[in-house]
C-alpha atoms as a PDB file:
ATOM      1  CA  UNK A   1     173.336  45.968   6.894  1.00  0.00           C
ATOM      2  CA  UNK A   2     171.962  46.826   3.019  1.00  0.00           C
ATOM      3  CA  UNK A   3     171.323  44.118   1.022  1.00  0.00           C
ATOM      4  CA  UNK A   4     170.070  44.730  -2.765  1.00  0.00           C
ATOM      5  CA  UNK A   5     166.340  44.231  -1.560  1.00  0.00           C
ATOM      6  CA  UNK A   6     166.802  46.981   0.853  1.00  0.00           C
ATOM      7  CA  UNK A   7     169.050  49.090  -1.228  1.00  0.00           C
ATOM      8  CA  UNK A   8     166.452  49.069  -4.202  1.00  0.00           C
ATOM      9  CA  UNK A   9     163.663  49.986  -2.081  1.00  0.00           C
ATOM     10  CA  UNK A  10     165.222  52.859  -0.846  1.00  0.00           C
ATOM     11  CA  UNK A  11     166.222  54.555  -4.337  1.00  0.00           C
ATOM     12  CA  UNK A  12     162.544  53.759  -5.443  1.00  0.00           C
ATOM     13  CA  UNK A  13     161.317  55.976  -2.502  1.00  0.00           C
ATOM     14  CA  UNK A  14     163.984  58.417  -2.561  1.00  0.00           C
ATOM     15  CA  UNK A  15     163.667  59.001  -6.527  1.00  0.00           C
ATOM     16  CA  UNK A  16     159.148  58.922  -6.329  1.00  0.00           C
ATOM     17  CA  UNK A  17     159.742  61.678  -3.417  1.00  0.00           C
ATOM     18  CA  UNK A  18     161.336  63.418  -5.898  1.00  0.00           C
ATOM     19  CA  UNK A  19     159.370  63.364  -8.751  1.00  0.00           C
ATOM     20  CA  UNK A  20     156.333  64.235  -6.632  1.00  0.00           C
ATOM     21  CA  UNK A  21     158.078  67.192  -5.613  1.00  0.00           C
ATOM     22  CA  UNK A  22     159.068  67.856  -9.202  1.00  0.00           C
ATOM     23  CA  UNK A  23     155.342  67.195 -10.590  1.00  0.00           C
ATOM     24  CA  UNK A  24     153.853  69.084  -7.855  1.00  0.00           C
ATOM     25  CA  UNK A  25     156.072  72.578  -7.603  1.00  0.00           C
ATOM     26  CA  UNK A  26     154.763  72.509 -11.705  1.00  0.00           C
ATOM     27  CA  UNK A  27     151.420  72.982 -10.399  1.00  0.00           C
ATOM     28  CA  UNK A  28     151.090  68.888 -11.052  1.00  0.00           C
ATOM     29  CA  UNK A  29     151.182  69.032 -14.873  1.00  0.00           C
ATOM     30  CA  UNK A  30     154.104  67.306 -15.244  1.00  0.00           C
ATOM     31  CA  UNK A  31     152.789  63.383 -15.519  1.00  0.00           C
ATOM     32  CA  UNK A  32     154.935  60.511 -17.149  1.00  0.00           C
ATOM     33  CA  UNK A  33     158.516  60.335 -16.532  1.00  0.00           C
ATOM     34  CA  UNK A  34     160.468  62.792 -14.419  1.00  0.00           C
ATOM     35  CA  UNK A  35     161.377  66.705 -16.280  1.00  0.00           C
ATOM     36  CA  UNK A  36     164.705  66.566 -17.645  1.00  0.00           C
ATOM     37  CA  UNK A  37     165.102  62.513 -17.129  1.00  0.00           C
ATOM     38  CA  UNK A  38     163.012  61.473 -20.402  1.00  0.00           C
ATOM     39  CA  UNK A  39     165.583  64.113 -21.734  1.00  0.00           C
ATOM     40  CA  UNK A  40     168.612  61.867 -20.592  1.00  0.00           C
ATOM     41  CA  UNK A  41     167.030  59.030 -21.650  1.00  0.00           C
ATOM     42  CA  UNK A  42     166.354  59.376 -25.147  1.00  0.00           C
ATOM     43  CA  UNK A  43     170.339  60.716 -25.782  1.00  0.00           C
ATOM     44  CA  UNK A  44     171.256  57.944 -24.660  1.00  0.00           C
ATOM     45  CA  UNK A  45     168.909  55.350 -26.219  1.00  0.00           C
ATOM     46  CA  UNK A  46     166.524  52.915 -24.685  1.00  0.00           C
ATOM     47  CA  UNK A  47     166.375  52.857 -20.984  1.00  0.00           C
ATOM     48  CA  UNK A  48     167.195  49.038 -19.766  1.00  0.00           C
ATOM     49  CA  UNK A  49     164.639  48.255 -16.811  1.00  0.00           C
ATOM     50  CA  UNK A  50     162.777  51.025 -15.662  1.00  0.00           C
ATOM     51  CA  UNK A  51     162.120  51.396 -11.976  1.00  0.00           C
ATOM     52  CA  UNK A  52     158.283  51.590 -11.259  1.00  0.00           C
ATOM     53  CA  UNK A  53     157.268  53.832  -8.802  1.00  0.00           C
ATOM     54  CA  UNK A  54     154.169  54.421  -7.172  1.00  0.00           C
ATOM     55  CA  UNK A  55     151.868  57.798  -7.987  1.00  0.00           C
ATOM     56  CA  UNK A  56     151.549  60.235  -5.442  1.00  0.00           C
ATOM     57  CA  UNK A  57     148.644  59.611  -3.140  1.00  0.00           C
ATOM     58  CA  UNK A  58     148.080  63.538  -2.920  1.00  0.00           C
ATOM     59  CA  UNK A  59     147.376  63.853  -6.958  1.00  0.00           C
ATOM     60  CA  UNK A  60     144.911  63.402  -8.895  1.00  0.00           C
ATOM     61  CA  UNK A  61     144.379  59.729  -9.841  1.00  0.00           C
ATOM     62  CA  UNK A  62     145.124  60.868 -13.779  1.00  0.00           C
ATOM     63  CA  UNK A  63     148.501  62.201 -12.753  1.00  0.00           C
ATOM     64  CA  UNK A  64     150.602  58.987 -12.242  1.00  0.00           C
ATOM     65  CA  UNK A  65     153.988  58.590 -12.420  1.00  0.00           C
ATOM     66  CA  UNK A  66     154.738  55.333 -14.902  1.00  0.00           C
ATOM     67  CA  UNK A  67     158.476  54.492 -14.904  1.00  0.00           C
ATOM     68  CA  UNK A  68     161.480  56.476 -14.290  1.00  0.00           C
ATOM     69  CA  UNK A  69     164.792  56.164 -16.583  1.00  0.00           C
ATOM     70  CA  UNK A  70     168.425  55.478 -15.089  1.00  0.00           C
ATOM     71  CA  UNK A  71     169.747  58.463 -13.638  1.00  0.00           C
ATOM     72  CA  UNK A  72     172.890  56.670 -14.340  1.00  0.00           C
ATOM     73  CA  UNK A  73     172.643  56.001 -17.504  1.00  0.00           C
ATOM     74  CA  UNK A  74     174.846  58.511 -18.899  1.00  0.00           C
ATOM     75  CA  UNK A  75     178.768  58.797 -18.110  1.00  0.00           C
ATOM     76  CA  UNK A  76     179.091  62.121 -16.181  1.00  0.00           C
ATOM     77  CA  UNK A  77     181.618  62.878 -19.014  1.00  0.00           C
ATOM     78  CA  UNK A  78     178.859  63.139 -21.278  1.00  0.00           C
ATOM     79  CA  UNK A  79     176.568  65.458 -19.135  1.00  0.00           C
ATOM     80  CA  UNK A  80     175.715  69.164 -19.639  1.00  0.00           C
ATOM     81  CA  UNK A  81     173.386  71.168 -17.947  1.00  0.00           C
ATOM     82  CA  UNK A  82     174.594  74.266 -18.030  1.00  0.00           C
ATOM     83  CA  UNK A  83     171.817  76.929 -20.216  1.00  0.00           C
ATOM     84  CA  UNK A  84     173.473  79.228 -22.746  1.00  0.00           C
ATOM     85  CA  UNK A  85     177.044  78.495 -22.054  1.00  0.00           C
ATOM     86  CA  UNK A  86     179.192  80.824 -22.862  1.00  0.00           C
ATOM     87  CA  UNK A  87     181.825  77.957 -24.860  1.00  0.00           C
ATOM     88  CA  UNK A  88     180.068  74.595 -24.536  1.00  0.00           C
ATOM     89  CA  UNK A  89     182.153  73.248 -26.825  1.00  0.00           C
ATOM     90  CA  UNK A  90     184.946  74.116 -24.830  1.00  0.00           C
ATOM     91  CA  UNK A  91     183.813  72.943 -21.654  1.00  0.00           C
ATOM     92  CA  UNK A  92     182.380  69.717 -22.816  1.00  0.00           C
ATOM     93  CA  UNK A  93     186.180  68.680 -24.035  1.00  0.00           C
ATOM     94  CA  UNK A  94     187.030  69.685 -20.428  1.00  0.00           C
ATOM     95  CA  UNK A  95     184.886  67.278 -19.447  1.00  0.00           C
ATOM     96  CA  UNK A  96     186.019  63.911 -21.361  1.00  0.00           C
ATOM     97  CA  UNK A  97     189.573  64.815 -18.834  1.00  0.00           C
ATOM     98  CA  UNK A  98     187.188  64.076 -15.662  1.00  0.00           C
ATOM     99  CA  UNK A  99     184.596  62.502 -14.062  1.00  0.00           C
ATOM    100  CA  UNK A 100     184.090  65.011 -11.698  1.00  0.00           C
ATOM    101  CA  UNK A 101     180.669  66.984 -11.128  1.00  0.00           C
ATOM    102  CA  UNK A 102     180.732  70.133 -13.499  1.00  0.00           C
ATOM    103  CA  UNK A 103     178.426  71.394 -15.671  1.00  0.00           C
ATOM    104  CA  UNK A 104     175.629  70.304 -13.740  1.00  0.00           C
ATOM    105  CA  UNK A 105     174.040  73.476 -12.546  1.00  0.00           C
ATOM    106  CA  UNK A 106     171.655  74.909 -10.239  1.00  0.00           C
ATOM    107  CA  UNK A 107     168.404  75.965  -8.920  1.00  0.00           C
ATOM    108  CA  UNK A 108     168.885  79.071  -7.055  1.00  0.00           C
ATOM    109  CA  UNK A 109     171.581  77.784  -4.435  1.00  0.00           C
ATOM    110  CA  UNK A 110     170.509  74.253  -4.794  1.00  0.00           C
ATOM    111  CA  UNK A 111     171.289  71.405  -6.997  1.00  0.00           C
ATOM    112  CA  UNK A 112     168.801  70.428  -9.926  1.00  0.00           C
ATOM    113  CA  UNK A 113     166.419  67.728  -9.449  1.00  0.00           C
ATOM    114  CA  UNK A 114     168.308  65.283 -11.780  1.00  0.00           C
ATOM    115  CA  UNK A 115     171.628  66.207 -10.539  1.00  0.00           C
ATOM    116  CA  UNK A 116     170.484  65.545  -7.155  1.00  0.00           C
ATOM    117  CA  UNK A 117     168.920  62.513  -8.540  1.00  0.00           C
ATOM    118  CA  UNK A 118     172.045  61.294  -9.707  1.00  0.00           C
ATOM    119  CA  UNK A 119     174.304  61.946  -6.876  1.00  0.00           C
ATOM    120  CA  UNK A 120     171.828  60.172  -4.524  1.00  0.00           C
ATOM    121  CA  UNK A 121     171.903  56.910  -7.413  1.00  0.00           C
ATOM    122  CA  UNK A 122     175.560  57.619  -7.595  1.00  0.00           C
ATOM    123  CA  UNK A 123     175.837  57.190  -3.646  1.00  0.00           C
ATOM    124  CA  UNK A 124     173.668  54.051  -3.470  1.00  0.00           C
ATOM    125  CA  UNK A 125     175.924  51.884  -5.594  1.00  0.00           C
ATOM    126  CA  UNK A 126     178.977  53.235  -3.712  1.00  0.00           C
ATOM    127  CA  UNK A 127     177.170  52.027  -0.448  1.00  0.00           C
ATOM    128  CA  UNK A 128     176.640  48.958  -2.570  1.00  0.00           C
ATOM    129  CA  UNK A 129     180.009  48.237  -3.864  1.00  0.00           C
ATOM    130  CA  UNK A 130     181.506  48.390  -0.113  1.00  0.00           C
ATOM    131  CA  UNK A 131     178.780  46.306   1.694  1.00  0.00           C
ATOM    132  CA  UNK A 132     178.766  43.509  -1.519  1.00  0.00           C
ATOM    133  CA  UNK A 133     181.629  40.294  -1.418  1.00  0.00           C
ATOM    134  CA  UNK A 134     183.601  38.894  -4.205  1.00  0.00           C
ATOM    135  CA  UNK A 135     181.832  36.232  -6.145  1.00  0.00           C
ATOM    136  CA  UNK A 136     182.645  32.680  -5.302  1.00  0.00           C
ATOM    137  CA  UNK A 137     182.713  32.086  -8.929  1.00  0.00           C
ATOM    138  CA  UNK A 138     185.135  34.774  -9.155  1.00  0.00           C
ATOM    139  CA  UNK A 139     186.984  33.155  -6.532  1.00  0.00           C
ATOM    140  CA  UNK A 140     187.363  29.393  -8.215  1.00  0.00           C
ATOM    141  CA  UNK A 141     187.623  30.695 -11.773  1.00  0.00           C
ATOM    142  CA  UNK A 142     191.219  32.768 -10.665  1.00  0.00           C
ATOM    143  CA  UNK A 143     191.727  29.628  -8.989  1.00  0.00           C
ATOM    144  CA  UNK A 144     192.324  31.597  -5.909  1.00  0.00           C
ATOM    145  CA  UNK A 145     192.588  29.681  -2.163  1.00  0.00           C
ATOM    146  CA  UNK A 146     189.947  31.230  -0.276  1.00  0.00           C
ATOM    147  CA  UNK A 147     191.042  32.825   3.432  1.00  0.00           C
ATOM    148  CA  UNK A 148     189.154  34.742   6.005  1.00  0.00           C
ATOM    149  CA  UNK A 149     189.824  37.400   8.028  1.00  0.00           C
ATOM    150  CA  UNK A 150     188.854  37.718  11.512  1.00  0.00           C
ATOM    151  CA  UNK A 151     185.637  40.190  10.646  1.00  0.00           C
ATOM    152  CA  UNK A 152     183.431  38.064  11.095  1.00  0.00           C
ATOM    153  CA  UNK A 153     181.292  40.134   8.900  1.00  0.00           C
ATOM    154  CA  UNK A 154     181.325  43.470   6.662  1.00  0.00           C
ATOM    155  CA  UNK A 155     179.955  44.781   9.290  1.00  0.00           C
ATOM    156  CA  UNK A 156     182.628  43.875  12.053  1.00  0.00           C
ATOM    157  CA  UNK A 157     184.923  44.709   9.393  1.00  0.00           C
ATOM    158  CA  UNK A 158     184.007  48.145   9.022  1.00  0.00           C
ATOM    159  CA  UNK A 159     183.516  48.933  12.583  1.00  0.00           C
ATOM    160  CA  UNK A 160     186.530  47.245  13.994  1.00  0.00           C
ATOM    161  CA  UNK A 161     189.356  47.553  11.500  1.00  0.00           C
ATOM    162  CA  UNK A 162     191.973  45.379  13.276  1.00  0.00           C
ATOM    163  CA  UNK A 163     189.905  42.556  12.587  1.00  0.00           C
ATOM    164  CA  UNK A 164     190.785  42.547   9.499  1.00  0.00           C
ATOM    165  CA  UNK A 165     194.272  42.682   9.654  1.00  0.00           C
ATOM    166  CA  UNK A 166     194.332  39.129  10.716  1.00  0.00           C
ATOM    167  CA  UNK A 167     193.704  35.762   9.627  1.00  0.00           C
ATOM    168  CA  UNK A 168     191.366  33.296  11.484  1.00  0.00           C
ATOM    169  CA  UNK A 169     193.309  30.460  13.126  1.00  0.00           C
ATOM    170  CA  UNK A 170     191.791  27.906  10.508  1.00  0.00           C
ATOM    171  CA  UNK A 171     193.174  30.589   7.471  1.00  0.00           C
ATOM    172  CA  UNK A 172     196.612  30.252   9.032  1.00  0.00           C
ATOM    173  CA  UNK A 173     196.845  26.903   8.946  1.00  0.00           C
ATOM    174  CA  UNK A 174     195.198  26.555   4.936  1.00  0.00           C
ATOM    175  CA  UNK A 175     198.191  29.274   4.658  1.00  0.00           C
ATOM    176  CA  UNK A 176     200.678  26.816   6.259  1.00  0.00           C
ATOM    177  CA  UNK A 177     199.256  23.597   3.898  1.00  0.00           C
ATOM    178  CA  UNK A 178     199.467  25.571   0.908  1.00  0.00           C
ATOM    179  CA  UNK A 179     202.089  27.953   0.668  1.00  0.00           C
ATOM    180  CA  UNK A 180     204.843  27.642  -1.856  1.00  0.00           C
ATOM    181  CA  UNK A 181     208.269  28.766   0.398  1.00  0.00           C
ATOM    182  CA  UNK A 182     211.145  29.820  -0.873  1.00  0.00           C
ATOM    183  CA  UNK A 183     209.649  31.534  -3.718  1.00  0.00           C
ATOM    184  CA  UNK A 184     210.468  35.557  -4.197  1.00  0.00           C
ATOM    185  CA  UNK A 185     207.038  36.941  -4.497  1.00  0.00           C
ATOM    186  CA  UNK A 186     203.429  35.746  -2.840  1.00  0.00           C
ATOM    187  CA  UNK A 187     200.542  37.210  -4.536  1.00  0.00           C
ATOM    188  CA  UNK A 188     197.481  38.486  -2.355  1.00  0.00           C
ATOM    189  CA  UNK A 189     193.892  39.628  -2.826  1.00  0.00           C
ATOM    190  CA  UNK A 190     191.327  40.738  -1.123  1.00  0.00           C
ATOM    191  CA  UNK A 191     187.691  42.410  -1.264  1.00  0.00           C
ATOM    192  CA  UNK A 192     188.831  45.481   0.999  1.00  0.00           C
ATOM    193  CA  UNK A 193     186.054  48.154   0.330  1.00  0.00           C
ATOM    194  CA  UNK A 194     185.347  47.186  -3.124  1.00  0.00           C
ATOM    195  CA  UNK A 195     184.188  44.017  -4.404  1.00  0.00           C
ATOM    196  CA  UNK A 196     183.450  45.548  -7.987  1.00  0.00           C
ATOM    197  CA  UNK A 197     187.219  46.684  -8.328  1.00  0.00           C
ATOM    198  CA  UNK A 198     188.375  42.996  -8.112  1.00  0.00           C
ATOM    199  CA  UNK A 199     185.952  41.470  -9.988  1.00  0.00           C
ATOM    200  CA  UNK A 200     186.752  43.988 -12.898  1.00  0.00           C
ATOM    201  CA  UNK A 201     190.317  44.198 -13.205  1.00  0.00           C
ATOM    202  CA  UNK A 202     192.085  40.904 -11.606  1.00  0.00           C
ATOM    203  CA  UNK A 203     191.025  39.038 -14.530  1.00  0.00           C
ATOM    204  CA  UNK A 204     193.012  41.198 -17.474  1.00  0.00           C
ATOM    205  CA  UNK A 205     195.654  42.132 -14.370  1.00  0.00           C
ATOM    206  CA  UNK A 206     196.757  38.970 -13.362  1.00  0.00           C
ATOM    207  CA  UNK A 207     198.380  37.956 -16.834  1.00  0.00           C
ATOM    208  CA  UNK A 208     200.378  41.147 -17.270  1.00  0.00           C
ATOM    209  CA  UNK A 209     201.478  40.744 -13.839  1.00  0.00           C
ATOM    210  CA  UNK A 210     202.389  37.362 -14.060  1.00  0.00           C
ATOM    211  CA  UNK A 211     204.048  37.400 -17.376  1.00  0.00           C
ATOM    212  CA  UNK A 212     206.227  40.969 -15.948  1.00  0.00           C
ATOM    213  CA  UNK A 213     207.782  38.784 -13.384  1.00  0.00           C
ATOM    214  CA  UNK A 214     208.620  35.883 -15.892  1.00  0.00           C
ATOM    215  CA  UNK A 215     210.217  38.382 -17.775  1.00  0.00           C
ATOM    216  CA  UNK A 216     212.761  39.854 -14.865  1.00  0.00           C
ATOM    217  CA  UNK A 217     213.355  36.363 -14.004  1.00  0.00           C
ATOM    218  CA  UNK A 218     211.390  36.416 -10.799  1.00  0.00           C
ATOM    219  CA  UNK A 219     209.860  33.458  -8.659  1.00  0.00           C
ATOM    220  CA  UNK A 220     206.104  33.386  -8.108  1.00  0.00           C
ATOM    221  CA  UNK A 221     204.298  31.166  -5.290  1.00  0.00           C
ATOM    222  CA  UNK A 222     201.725  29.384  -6.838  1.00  0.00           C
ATOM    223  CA  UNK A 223     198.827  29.693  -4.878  1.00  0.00           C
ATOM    224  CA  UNK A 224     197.636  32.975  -5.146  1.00  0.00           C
ATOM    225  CA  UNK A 225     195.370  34.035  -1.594  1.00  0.00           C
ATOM    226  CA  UNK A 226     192.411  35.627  -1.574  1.00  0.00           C
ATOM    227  CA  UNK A 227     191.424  37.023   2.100  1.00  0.00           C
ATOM    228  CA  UNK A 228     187.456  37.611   2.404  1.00  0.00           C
ATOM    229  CA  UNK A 229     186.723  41.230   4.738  1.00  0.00           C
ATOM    230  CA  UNK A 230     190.974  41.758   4.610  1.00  0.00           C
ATOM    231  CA  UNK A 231     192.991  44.704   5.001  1.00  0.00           C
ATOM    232  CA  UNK A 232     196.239  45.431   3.392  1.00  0.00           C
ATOM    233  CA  UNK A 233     197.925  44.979   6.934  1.00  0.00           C
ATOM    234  CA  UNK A 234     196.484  41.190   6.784  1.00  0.00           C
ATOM    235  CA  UNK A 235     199.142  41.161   3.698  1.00  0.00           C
ATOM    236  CA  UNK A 236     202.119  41.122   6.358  1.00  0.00           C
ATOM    237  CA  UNK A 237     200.711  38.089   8.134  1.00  0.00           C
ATOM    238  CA  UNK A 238     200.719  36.164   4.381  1.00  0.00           C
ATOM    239  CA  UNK A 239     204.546  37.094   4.371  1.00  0.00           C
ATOM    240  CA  UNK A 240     205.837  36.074   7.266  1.00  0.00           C
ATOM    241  CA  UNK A 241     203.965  32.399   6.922  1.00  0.00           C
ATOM    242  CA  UNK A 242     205.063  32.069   3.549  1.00  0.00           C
ATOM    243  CA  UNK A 243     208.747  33.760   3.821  1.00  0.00           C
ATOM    244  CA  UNK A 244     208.473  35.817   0.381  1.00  0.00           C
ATOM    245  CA  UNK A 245     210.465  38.567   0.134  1.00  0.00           C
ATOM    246  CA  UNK A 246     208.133  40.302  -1.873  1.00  0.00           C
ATOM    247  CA  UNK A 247     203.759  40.524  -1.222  1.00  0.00           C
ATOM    248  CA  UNK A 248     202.069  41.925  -3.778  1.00  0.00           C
ATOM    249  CA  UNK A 249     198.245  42.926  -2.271  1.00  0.00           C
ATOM    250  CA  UNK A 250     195.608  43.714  -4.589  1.00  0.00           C
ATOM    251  CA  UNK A 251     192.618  45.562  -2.472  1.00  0.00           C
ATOM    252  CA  UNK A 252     189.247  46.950  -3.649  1.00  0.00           C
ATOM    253  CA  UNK A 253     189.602  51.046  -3.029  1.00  0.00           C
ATOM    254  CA  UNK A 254     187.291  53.259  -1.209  1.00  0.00           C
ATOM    255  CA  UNK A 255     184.743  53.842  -3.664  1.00  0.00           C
ATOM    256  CA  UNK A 256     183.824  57.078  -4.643  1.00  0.00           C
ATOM    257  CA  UNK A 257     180.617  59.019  -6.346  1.00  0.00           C
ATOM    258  CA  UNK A 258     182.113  58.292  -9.854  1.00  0.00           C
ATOM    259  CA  UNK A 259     184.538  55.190  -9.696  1.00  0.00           C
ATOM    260  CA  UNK A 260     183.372  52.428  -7.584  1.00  0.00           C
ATOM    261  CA  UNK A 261     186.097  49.870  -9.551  1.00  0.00           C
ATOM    262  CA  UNK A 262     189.230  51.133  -8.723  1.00  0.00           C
ATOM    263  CA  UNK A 263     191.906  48.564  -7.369  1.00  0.00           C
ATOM    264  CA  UNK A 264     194.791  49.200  -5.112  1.00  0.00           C
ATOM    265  CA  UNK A 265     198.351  47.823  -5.102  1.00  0.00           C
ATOM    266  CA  UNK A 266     200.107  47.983  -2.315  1.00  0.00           C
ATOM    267  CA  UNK A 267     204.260  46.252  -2.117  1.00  0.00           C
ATOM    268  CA  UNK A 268     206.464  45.402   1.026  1.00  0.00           C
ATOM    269  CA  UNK A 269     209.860  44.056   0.680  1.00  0.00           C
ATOM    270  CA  UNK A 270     209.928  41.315   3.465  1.00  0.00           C
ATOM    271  CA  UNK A 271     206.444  42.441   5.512  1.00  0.00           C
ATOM    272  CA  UNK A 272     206.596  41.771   9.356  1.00  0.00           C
ATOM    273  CA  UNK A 273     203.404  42.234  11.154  1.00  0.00           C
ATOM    274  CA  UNK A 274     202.533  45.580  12.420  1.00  0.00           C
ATOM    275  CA  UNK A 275     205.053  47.096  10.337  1.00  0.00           C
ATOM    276  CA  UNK A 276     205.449  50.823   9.949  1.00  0.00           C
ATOM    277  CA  UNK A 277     203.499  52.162   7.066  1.00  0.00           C
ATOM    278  CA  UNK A 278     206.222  53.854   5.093  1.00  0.00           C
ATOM    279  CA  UNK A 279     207.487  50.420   4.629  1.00  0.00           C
ATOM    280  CA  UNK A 280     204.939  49.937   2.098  1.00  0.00           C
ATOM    281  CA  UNK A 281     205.109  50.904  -1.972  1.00  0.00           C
ATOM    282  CA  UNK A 282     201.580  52.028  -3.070  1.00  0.00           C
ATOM    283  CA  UNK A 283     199.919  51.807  -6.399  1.00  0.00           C
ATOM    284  CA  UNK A 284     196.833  53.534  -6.822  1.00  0.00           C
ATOM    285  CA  UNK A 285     193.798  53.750  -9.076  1.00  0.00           C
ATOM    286  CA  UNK A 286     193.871  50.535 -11.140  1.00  0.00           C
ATOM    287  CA  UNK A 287     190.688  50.756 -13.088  1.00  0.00           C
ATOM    288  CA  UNK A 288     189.850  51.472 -16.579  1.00  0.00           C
ATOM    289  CA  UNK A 289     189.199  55.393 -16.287  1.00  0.00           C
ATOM    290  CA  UNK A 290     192.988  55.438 -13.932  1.00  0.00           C
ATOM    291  CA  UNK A 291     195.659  53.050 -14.847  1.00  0.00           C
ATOM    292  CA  UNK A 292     194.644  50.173 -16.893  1.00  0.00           C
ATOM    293  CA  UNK A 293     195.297  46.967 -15.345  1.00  0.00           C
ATOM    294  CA  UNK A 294     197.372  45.419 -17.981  1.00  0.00           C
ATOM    295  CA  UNK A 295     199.675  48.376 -17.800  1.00  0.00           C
ATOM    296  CA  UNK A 296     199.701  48.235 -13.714  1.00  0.00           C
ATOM    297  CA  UNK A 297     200.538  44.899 -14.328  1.00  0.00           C
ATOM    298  CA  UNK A 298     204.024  45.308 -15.902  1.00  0.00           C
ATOM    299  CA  UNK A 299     204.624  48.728 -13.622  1.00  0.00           C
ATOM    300  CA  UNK A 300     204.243  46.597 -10.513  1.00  0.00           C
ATOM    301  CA  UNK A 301     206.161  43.536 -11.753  1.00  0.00           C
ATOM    302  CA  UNK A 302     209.400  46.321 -12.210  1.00  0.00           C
ATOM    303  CA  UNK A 303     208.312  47.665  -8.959  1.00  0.00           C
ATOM    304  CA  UNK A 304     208.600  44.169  -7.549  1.00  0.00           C
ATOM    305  CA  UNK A 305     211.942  43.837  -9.374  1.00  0.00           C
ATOM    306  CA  UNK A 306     213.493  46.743  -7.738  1.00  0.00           C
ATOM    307  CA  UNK A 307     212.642  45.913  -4.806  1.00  0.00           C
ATOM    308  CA  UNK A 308     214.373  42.610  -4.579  1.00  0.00           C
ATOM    309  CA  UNK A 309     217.618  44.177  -5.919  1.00  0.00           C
ATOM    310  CA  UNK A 310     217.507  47.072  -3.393  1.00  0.00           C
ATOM    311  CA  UNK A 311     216.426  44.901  -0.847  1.00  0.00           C
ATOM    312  CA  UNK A 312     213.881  47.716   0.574  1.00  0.00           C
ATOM    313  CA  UNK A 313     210.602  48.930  -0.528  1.00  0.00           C
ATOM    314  CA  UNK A 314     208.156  51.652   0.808  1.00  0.00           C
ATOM    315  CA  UNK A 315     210.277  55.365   1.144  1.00  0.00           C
ATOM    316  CA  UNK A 316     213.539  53.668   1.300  1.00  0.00           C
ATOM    317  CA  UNK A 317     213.345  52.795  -2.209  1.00  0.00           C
ATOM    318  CA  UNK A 318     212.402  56.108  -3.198  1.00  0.00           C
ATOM    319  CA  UNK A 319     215.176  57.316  -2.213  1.00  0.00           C
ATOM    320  CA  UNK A 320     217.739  55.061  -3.602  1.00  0.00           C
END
């Protein structure tokens, strides 16, 4: 399992590998900070804790390599590689639409030292974001009643998915002693594959969610769940415990190369467990750069409305 020990230690050794290629296909003139990186760094402005990294035991001892600059450092928006570009203007507003790799360029059929660079720092804090848990703090301050699944681990989780489509027997009965019945809609949350996206976005989504519902007139349970290692199927257990018509599950998204916050919404109108999948109504990319969550917050609560007057969710209600 990577823990941030481990994780740092590996982009210190990946990134001095290669500089020391770098420094040394230059015929090992190139001491100090990594070509093109210092670049990066100074458009951007200071760089906030360097990463040290050991000199290369095959150079001279006069050629050391001091500190290396965040490779993230700069939105991907912002970066442009590309030499004597035909409209660079043109294709950096392009860019500002996506986060997505262009402009970054080449050497010969492979990628440039700082783009590779940055895709492997890129990749790390993905890895990061998916192995990491939700704050405790987090947690209490939402005032969120904590549940497990039955992953024992994020491990077990990610190796044995059912696991964590089910509560523990001691969750289910915290479920039992807590819920609110009778009430329309039971709010869920849970880490799923990204910690980052909860801890970023339940905090301004909550209110706009919350206040949504008040506004249609809808009933909200109270306690709000959170299930540690849980899938969105864990979502139908919540439902049939607590008889709400309507679960609302918040879930951290796969994260990618260039969004490791985005949040997932996913509605059921009365969930049974092992329900079929186009039973469910699924909002996607909650996250600053996607949908904000304030505005998620009102779409779902209408969402939610429908639902209850339809009486269906998932493809049903797409088709009404």
């Amino acid at each position: 399992m990577f823990n941030e020990d481990a994780l740092r230690d590996s982009i210190r050794t990946l990134v001095s590998d290669v500089i020391r290629e770098e420094v040394v296909k230059n015929g090992g003139s190139s001491a100090g900070t990594a070509p093109g990186l210092a670049g990066q760094a100074g458009q951007a402005g200071q760089s906030p804790n360097p990463i040290p990294v050991t000199a290369a035991s095959n150079l001279p001892s006069t050629e050391t390599v001091e500190e290396v600059p965040d490779a993230t450092l700069i939105t991907m928006e912002d970066t442009f590689w590309v030499p004597n570009a035909h409209d660079e203007e043109g294709y950096r507003r392009m860019k500002q639409f996506t986060s997505g790799r262009l402009g970054i360029w080449r050497a010969g059929p492979r990628p440039l030292t700082k783009a590779y660079v940055r895709a492997k720092a890129d990749h790390a804090a993905a890895q990061g974001t998916v192995w990491s848990n939700v704050g405790e703090q987090v947690i209490s301050s939402l005032g969120f009643i904590p549940l497990q699944s039955r992953s024992a681990d994020k491990a077990e989780y990610l190796k044995k998915p059912p696991t964590g489509k089910r509560l523990t027997d001691e969750s289910v009965e915290i479920v039992k002693k807590n819920a609110q019945t009778g009430k329309q809609v039971q709010i869920v949350f849970s880490d799923g594959l990204s910690s980052k996206a909860i801890e970023k976005n339940a905090k301004d989504f909550l209110p706009a969610l919350k206040q949504g519902l008040q506004a249609f007139g809808i009933s909200v349970a109270d306690p709000i769940f959170f299930v540690n290692n849980g899938r969105v199927a864990v979502s139908e257990e919540i439902g049939e415990l607590t008889d709400a018509e309507v679960v609302i599950m918040l879930t951290g998204e796969r994260p990618g190369l260039n969004s490791q916050t985005s949040m997932g919404a996913y509605l059921a109108y009365r969930p049974t467990i092992g329900m079929e999948e186009s039973r469910r109504t699924v909002i996607s990319n909650i996250h600053a750069k996607g949908t904000p969550p304030v505005e998620a917050g009102a779409q779902i609560a209408e969402l939610a409305q429908s639902m209850l007057q339809h009486k269906m969710s998932g493809v049903d209600l797409k088709l009404v």
